[in-house]
C-alpha atoms as a PDB file:
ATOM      1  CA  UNK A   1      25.560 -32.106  25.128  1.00  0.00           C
ATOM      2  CA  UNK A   2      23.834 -28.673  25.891  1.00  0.00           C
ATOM      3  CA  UNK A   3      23.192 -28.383  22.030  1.00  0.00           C
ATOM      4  CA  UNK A   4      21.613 -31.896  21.867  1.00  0.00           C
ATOM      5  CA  UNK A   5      19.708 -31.186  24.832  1.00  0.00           C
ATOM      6  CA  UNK A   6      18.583 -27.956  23.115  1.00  0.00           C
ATOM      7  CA  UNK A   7      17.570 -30.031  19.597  1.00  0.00           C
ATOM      8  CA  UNK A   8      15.578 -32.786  21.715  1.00  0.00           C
ATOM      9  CA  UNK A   9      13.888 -29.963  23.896  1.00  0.00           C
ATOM     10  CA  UNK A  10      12.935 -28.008  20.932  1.00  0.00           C
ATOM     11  CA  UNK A  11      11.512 -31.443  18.700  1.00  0.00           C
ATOM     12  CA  UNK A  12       9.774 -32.388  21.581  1.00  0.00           C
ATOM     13  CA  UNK A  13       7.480 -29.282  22.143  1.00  0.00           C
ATOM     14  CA  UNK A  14       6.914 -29.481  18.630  1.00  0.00           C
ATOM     15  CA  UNK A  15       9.219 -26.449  17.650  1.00  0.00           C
ATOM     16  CA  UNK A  16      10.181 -27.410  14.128  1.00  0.00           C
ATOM     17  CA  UNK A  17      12.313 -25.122  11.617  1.00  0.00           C
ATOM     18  CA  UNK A  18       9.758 -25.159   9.216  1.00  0.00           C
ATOM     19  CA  UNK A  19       6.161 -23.759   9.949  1.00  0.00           C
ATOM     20  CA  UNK A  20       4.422 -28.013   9.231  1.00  0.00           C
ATOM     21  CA  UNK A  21       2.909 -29.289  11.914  1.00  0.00           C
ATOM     22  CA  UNK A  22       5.129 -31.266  14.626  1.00  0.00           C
ATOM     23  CA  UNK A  23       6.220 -34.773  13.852  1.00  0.00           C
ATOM     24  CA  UNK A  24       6.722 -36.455  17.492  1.00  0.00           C
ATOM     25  CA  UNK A  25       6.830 -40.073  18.502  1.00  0.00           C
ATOM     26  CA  UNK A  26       4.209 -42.009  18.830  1.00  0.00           C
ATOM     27  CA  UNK A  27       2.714 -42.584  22.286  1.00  0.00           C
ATOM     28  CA  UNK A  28       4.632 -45.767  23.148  1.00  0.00           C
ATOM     29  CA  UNK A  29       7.768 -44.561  21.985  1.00  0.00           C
ATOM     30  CA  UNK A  30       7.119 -41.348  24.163  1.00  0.00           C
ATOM     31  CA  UNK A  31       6.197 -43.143  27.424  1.00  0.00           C
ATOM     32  CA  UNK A  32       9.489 -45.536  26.776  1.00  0.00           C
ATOM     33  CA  UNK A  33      11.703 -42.744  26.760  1.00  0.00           C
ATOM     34  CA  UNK A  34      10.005 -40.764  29.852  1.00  0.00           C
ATOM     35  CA  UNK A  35      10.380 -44.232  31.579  1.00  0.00           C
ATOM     36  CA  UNK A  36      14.430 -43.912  30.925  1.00  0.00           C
ATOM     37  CA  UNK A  37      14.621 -40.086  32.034  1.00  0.00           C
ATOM     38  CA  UNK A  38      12.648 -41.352  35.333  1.00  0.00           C
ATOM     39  CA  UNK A  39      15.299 -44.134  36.153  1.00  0.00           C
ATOM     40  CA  UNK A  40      18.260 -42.070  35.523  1.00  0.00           C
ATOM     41  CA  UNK A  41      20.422 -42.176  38.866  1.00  0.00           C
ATOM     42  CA  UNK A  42      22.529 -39.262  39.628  1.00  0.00           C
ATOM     43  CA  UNK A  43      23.757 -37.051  41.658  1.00  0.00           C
ATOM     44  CA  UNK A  44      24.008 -33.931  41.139  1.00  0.00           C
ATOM     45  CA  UNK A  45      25.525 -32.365  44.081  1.00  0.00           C
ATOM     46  CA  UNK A  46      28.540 -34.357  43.329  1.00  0.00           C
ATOM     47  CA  UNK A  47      28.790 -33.537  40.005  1.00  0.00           C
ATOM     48  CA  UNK A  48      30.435 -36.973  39.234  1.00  0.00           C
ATOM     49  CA  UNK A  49      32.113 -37.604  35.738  1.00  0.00           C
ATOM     50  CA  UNK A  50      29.769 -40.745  35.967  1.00  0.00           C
ATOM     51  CA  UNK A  51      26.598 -39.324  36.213  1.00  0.00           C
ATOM     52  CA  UNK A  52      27.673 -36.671  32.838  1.00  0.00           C
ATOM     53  CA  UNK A  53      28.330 -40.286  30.989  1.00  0.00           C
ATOM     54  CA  UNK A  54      25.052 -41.637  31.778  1.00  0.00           C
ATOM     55  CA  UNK A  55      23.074 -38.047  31.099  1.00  0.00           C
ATOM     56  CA  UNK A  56      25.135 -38.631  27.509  1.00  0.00           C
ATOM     57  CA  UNK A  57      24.288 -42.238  26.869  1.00  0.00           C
ATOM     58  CA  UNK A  58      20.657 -40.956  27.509  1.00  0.00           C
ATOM     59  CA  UNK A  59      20.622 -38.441  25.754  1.00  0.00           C
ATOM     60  CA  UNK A  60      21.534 -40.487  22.572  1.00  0.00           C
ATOM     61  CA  UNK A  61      19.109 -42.486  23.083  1.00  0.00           C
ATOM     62  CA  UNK A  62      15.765 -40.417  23.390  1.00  0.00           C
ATOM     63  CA  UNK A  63      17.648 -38.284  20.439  1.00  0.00           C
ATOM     64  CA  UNK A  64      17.825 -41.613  18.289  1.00  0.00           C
ATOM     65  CA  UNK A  65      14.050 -42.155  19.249  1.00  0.00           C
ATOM     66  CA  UNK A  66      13.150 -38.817  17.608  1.00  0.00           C
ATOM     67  CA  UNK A  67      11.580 -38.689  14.118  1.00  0.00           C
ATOM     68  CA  UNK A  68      13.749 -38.132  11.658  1.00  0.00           C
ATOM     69  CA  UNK A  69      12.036 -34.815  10.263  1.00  0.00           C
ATOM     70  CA  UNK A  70      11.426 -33.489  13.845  1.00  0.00           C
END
């Protein structure tokens, strides 16, 4: 998950591995996805298995939303 995390971080600030310009989603694909990290219940202080299976399944999903070249 870390690594994922680290791939969707990196796309998203428009860090590509070659020097083109960034390819990001469009604007409503963007504001979808920031909608899904904003309703994302958990918490943290428990540390529940729960919450780690939701961060996944999110996760997925804003990395599925990526372009394919970013």
């Amino acid at each position: 998950m870390d690594g994922e995390l680290a791939i969707l971080s990196r796309g998203l600030a428009g860090e590509g591995l070659s020097g083109e310009p960034p390819s990001l989603p469009r604007v409503p694909i963007l504001s979808g996805m920031l909608a899904d990290v904003r309703t994302l219940h958990v918490k943290p202080k428990k540390g529940r298995l729960k919450d780690l299976g939701r961060i996944e399944v999110l996760l997925e999903s804003l990395i599925r939303r990526m372009p394919p070249e970013a």
